[in-house]
Protein backbone atom coordinates (compact mmCIF):
# COMPACT_ATOMS: atom_id res chain seq x y z
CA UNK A 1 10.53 -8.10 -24.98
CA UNK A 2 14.17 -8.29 -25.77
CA UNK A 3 15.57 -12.29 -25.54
CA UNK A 4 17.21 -11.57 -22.92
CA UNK A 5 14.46 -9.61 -20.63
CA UNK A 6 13.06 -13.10 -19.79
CA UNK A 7 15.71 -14.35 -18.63
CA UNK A 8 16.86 -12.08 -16.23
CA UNK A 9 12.85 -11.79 -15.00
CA UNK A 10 13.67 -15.67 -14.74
CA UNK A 11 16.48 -15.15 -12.48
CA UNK A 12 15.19 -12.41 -10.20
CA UNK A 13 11.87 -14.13 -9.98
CA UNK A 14 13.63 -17.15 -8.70
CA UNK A 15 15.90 -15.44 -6.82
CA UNK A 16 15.97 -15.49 -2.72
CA UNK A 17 19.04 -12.84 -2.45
CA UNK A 18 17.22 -10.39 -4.64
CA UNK A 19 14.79 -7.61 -2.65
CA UNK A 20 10.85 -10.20 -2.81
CA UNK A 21 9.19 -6.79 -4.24
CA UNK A 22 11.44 -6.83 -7.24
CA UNK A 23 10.94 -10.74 -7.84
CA UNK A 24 7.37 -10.38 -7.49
CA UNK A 25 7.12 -7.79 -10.08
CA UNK A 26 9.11 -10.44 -12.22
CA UNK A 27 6.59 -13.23 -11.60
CA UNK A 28 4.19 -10.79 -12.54
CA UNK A 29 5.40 -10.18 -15.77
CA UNK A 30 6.19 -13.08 -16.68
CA UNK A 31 3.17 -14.54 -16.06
CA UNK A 32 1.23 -11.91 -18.30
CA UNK A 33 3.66 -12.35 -21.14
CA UNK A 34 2.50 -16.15 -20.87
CA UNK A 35 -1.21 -15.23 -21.55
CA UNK A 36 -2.56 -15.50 -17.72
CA UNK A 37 -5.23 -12.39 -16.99
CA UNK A 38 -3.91 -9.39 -15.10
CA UNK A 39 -6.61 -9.57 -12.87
CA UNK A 40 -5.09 -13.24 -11.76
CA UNK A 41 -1.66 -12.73 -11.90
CA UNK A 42 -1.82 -10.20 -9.66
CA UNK A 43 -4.12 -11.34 -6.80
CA UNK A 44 -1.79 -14.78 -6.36
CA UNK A 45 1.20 -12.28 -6.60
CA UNK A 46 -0.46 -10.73 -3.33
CA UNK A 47 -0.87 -7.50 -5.29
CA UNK A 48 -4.37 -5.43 -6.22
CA UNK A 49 -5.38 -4.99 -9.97
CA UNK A 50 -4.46 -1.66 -9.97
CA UNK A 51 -0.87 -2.37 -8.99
CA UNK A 52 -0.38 -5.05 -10.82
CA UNK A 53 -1.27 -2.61 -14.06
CA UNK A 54 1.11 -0.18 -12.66
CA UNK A 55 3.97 -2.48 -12.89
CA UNK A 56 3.00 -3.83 -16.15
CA UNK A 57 2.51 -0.46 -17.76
CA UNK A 58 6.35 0.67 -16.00
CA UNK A 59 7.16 -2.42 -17.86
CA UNK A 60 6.54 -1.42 -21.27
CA UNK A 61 8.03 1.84 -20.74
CA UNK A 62 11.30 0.97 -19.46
CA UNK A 63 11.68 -2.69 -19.59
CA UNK A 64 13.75 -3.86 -16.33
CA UNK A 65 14.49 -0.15 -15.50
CA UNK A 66 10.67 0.07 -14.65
CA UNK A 67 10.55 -2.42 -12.06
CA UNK A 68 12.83 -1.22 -9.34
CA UNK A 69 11.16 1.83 -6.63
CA UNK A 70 11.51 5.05 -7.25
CA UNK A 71 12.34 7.57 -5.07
CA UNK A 72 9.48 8.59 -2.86
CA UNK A 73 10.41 12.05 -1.37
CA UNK A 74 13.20 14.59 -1.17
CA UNK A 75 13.81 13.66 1.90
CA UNK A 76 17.07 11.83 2.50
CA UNK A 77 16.50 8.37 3.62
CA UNK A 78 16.09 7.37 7.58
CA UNK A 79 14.55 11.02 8.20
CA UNK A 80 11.77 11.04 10.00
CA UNK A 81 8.77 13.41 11.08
C-alpha cells in the first residue's frame, strides 16, 4: 500500500457524504491491513466471506480503483424489464 492509500481509506471510511458501500469496503481493508482475519472483518462489516475476499482481492489489483462498482449491464441506467 502506497502512504497515501490509508489515508484516503481513512477518510472515506469515516466519511458520511461518501456512498456507505464504498466506506465499508474501506473499513474492510483497513482492518485486514491491521492483521484482523478476513473471516471477521467481514461479518461485522455486514458482508459474507466470500465478498469480503472479493473486495480485498479488487484491492490488490487496483488499489482504490478496485473498490468502486462496476458496471453491471449494457443496459443504460433506470431501464427496466
Amino acid at each position: 500500500m502506497t502512504p497515501e492509500e490509508p489515508q484516503t481509506l481513512i477518510l472515506w471510511a469515516k466519511s458520511l457524504k461518501k456512498e456507505q458501500r464504498l466506506a465499508q469496503r474501506a473499513r474492510l481493508i483497513l482492518l485486514t491491513e491491521q492483521g484482523v482475519t478476513l473471516c471477521n472483518v467481514s461479518h461485522k462489516n455486514g458482508l459474507g466471506t466470500r465478498q469480503g475476499s472479493k473486495w480485498r482481492k479488487r484491492f490488490q489489483a487496483q488499489p482504490l480503483q478496485g473498490l468502486a462498482d462496476r458496471p453491471r449491464s449494457n443496459r443504460p441506467p433506470g431501464q427496466r424489464l
